[in-house]
Protein backbone atom coordinates (compact mmCIF):
# COMPACT_ATOMS: atom_id res chain seq x y z
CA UNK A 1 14.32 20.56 96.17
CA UNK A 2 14.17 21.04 92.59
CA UNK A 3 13.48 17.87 90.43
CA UNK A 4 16.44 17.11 88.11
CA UNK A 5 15.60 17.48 84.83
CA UNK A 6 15.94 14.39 82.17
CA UNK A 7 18.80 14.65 80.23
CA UNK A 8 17.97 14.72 76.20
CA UNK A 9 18.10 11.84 74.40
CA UNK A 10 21.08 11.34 71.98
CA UNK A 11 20.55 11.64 68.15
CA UNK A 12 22.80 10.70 65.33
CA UNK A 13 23.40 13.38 62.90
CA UNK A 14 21.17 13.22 59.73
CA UNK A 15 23.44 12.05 56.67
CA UNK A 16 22.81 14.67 53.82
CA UNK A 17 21.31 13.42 50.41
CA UNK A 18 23.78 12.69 47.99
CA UNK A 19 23.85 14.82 44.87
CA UNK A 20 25.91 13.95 42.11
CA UNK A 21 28.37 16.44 40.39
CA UNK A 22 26.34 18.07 37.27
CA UNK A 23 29.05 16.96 34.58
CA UNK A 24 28.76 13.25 35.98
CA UNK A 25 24.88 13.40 35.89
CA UNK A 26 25.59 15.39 32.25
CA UNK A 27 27.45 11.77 31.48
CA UNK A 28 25.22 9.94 32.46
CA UNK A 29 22.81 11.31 30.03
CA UNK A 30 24.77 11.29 27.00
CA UNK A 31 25.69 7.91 27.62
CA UNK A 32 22.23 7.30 27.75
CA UNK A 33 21.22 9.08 24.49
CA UNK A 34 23.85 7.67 22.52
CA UNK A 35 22.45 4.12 23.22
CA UNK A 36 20.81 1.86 20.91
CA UNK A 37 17.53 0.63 21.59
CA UNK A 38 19.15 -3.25 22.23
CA UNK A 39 21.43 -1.75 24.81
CA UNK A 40 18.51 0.19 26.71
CA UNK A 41 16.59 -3.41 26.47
CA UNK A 42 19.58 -5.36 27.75
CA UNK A 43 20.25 -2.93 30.49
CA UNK A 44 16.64 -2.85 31.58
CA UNK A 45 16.64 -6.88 31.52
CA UNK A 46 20.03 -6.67 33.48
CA UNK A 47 18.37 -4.04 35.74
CA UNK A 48 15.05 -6.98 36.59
CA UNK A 49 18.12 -9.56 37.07
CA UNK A 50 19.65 -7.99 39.85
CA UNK A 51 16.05 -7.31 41.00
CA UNK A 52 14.97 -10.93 41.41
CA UNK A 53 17.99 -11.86 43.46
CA UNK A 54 17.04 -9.19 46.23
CA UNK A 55 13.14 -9.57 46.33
CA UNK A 56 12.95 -6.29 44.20
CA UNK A 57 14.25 -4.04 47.27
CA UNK A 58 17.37 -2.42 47.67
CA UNK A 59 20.21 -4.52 48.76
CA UNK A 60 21.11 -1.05 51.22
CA UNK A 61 18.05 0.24 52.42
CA UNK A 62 15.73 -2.28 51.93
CA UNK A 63 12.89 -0.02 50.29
CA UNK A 64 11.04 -1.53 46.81
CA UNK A 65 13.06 -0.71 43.95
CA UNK A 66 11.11 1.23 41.11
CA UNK A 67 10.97 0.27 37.88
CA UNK A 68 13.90 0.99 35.72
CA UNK A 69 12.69 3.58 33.89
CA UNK A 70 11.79 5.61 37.15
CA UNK A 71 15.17 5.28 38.65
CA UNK A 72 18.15 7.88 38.70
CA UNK A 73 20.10 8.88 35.45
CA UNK A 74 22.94 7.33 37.28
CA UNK A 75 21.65 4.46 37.90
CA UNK A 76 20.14 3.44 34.28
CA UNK A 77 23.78 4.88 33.06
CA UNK A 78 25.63 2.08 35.82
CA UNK A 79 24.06 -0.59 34.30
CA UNK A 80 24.19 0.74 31.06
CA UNK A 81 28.15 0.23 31.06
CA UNK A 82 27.55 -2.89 32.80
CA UNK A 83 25.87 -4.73 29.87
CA UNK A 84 28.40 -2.76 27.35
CA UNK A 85 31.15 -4.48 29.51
CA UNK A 86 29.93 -7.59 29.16
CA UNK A 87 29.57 -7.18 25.15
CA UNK A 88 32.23 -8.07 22.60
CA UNK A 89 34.34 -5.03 22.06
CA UNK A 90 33.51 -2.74 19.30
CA UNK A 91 36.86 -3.76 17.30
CA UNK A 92 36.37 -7.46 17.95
CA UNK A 93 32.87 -7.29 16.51
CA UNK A 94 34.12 -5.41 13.56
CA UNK A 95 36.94 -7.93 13.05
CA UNK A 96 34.16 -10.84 12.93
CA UNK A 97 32.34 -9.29 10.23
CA UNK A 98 35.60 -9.38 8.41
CA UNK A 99 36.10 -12.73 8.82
CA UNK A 100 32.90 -13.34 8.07
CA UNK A 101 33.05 -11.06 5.14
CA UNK A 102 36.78 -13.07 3.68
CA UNK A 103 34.77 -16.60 4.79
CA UNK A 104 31.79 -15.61 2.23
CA UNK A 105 34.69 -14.14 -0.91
CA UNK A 106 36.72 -17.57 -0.15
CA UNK A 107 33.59 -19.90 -0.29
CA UNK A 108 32.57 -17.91 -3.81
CA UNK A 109 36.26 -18.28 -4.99
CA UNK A 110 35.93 -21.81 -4.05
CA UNK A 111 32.63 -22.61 -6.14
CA UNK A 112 34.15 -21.02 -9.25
CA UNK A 113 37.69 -23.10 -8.78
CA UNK A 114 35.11 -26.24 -8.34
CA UNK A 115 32.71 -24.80 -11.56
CA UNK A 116 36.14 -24.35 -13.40
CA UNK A 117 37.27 -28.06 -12.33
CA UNK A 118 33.94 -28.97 -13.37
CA UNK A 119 34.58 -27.66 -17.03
CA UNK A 120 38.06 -29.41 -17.23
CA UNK A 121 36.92 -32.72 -16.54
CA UNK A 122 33.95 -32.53 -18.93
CA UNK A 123 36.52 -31.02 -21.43
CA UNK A 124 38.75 -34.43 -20.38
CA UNK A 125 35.79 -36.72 -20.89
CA UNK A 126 35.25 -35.42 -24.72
CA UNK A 127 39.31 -35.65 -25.43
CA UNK A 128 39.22 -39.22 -23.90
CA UNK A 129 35.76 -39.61 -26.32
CA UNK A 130 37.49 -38.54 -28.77
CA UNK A 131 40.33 -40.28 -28.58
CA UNK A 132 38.71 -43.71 -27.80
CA UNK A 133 36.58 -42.06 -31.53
CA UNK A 134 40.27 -42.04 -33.28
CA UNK A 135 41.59 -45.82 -31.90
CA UNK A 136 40.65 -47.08 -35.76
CA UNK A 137 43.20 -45.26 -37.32
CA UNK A 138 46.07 -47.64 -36.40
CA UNK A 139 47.30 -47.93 -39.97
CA UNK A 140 51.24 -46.93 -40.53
CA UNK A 141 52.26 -43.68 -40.99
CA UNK A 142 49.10 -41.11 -40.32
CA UNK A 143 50.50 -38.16 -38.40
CA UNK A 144 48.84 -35.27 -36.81
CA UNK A 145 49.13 -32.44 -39.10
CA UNK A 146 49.82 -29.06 -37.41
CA UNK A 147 47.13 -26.66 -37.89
CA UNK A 148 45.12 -28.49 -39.74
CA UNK A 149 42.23 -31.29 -39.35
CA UNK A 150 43.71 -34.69 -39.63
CA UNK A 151 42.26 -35.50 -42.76
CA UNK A 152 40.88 -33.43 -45.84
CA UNK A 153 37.30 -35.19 -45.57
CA UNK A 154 35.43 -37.81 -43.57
CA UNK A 155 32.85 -39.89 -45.68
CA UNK A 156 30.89 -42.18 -44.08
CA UNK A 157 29.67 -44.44 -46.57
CA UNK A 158 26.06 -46.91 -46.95
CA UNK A 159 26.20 -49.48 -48.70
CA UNK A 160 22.10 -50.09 -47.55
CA UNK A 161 20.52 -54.11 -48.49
CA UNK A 162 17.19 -53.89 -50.47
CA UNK A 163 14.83 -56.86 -51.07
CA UNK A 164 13.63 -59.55 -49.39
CA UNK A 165 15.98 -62.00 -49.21
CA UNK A 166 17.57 -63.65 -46.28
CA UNK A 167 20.64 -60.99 -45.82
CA UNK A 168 18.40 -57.55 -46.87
CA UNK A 169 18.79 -56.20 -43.13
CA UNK A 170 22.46 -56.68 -43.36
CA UNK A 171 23.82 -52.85 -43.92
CA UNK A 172 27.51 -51.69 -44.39
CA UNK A 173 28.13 -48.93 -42.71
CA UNK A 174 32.15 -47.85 -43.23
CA UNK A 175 33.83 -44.33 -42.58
CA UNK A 176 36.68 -43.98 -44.46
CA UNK A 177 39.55 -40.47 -44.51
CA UNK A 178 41.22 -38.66 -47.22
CA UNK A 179 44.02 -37.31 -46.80
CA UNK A 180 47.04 -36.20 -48.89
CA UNK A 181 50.10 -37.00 -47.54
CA UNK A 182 53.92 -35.52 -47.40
CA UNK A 183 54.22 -38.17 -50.72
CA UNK A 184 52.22 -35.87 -51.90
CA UNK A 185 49.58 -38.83 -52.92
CA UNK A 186 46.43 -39.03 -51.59
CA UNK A 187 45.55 -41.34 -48.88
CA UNK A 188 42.86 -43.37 -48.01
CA UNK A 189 42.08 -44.78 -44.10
CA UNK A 190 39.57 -47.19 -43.03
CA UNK A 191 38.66 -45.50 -39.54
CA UNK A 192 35.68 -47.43 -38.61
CA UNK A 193 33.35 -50.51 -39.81
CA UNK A 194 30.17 -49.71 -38.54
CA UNK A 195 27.88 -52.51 -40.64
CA UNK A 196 25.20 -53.76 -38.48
CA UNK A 197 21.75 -56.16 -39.37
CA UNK A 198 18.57 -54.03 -38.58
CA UNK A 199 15.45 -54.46 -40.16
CA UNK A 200 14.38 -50.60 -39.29
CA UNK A 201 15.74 -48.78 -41.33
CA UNK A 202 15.96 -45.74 -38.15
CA UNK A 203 18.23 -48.10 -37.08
CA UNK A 204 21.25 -47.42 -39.66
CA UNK A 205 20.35 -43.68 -40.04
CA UNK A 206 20.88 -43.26 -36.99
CA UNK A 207 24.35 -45.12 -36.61
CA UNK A 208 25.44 -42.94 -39.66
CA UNK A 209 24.45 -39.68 -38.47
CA UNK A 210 26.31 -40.37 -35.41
CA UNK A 211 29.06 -41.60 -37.23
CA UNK A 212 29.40 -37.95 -38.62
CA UNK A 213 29.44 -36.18 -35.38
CA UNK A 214 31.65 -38.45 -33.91
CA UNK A 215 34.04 -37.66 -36.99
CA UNK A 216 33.55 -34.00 -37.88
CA UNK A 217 36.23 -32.56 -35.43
CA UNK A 218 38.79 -34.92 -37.84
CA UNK A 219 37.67 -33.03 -40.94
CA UNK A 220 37.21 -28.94 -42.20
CA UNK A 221 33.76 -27.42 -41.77
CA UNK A 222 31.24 -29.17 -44.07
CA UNK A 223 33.84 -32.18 -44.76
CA UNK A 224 32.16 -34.81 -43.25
CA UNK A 225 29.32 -36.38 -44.81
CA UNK A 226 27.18 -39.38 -45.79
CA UNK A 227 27.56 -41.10 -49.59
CA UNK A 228 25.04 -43.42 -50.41
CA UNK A 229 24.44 -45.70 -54.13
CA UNK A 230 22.50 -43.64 -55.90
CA UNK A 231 20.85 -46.51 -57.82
CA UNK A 232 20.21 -48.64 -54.49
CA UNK A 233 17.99 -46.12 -52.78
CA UNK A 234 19.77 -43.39 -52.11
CA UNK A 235 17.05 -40.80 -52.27
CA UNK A 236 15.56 -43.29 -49.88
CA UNK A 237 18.33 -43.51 -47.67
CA UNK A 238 18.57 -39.37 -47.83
CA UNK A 239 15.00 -38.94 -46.69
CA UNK A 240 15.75 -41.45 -43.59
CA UNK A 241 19.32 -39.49 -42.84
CA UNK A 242 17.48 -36.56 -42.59
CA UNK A 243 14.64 -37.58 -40.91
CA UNK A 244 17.16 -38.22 -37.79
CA UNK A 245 19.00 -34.96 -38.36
CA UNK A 246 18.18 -32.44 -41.35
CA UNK A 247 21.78 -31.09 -40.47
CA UNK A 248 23.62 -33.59 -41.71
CA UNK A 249 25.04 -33.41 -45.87
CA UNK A 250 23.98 -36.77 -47.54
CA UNK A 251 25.79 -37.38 -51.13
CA UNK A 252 25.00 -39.78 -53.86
CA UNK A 253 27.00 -41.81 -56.20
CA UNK A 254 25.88 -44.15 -59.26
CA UNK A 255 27.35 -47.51 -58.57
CA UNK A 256 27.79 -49.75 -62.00
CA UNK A 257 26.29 -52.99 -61.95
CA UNK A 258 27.38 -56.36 -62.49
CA UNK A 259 26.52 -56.60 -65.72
CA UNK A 260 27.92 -53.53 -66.82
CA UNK A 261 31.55 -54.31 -64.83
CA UNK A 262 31.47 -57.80 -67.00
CA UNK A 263 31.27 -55.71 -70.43
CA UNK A 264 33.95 -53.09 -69.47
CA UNK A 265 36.50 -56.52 -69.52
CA UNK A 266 37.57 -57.89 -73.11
CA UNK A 267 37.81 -61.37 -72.55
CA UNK A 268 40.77 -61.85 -74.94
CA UNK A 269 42.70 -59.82 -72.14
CA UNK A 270 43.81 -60.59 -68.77
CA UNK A 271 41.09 -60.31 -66.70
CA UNK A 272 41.26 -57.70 -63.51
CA UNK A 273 39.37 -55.28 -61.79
CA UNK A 274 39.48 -51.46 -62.76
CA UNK A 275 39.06 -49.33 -59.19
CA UNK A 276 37.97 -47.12 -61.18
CA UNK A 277 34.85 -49.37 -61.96
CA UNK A 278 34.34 -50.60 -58.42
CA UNK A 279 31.98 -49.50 -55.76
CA UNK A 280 31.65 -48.22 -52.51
CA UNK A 281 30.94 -51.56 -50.90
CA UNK A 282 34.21 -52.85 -53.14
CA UNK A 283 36.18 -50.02 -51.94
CA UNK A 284 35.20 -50.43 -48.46
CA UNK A 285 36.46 -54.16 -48.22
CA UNK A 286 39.85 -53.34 -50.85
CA UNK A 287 40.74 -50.45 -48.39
CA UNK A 288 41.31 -53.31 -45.81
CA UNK A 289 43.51 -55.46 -47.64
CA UNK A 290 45.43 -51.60 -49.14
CA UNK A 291 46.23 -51.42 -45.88
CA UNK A 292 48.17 -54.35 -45.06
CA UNK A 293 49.36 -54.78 -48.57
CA UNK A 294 51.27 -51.14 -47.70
CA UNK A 295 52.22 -52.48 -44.38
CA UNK A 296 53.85 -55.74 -46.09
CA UNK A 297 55.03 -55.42 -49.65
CA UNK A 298 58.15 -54.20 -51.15
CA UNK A 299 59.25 -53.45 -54.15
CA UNK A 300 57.00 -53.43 -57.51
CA UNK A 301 54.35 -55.03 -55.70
CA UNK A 302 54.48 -51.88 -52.84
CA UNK A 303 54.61 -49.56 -56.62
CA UNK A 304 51.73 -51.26 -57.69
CA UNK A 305 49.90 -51.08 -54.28
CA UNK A 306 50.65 -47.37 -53.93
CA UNK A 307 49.11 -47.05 -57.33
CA UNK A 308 45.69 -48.98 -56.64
CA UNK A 309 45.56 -46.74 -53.30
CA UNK A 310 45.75 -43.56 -55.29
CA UNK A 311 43.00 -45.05 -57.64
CA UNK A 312 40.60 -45.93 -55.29
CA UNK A 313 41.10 -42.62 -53.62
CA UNK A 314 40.07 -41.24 -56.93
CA UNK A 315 37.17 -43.60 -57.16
CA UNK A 316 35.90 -42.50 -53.89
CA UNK A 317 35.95 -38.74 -54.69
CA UNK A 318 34.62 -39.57 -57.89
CA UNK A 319 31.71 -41.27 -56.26
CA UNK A 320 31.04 -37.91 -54.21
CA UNK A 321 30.36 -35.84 -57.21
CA UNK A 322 26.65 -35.95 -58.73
CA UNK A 323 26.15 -37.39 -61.99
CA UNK A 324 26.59 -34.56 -63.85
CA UNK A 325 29.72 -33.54 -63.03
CA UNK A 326 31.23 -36.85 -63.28
């Protein structure tokens, strides 16, 4: 009896290896070339990511997975398009930048409007300055004149205590504008009283050269100025001006003195004052009482006022020429 023989055992049929069609491998590969060197990072990190969560074996077969460099074109490719799936779109990244790029042009347009503000308020602050400068001339009738500086000249004028006697550091310091007005006389204004007490004489020169730069703008180029008594100090009191500011024009004016105003009057006649004999620190204080006289008289006393204003105006301009052209 023949022995039976053992029947074969039963095999399943070996899978074939999968190969890839050439123009998806050929994909693959330009894919792969045409990425940047922070995409082939991020894919290799994404690549180690998966890694970790399966031991570093393959999820399907179980064998170690090779590093990514040594695995298939189509692999590196997969997860290639996996991290550029899970970047911002190529159009939304461009549109950032041009937000970003409009943020950066609005925050520049923004410091110029503020540098611009900037500028107007400073520009504000001198008006106000000057305008708070211009709250002495309160008296009747001054106007702004178009196109021109409100008055003709600005003198500011020292009337500067020698000696040494009780009141010799008591100064008067008084700016006064000329104007001429549609009466076609010339005015006089009292715009500030600046007399102080001040034993240094710094002290003075420098409330008088401040006096004419806080004036000027009221007055033409080169119409603003100091006027000191010639014959109480006034090369003196040029020397000290200048000391504080070379810049600034200093005139001076012979002032008559007492004795010489006593033998200008006859005494057979009524006795008054010629303007035309009084100075500075006479002018200064008539200008005051000018002032309200115009505000209050009528009449021939108003005449008569009008005509001692016109004087004095004349007495002051007079005082501003030097002694030989007087």
């Amino acid at each position: 009896m023949s022995k039976q023989s053992k029947p074969a055992a039963l095999t399943s049929p070996t899978t074939p290896a999968y190969v890839p069609p050439p123009e998806l491998v050929a994909a693959a590969e330009a894919s792969l070339g045409g990425a940047s060197e922070h995409e082939r990072s991020d894919s290799a990190r994404a690549y180690m990511a998966y890694g970790r969560a399966t031991a570093h074996r393959s999820a399907v077969t179980g064998n170690e997975l090779p590093g990514f460099t040594l695995c298939p074109t189509l692999v590196r490719a997969g997860w290639l398009e996996v991290v550029r799936e899970l970047r911002p779109d190529a159009e939304v990244e461009r549109a950032r930048a041009g937000l970003v790029a409009v943020a950066n042009s609005m925050n520049q347009e923004i410091a110029e409007a503020q540098q611009k503000l900037d500028d107007l308020n400073q520009e504000i602050a001198t008006l106000s300055q000057q305008r708070d400068d211009m709250r002495g001339v309160v008296v009747r009738g001054i106007n702004v004149r178009e196109g021109k500086p409100l008055f003709d000249e600005v003198v500011v004028s020292l009337a500067i205590a020698t000696g040494s006697e009780a009141m010799a550091d008591q100064h008067g310091i008084v700016v006064v504008g000329h104007r001429e007005e549609a009466d076609g006389l010339p005015h006089t204004y009292l715009l500030q009283d600046l007399s102080l007490q001040a034993p240094d004489p710094s002290a003075w020169a420098k409330v008088a050269v401040d006096a004419v730069h806080r004036w000027a703008h009221c007055a033409p180029p080169q119409k603003a100025y100091v006027l000191a008594e010639e014959n109480t100090g006034g090369a003196m009191v040029a020397n000290i001006i200048h000391a504080v500011d070379p810049s600034v024009t200093v005139k001076t004016a012979r002032i008559l003195a007492t004795s010489e105003l006593a033998s200008s009057v006859d005494d057979s006649e009524e006795c008054h004052i010629d303007p035309f004999l009084m100075g500075i620190s006479q002018i200064s204080a008539a200008a005051k009482d000018l002032a309200k006289a115009q505000q209050d008289g009528q009449g021939e006393v108003a005449a008569l006022v009008t005509t001692t204003a016109k004087a004095l105006h004349e007495r002051v301009k007079a005082l501003a020429l030097p002694a030989s052209e007087r």
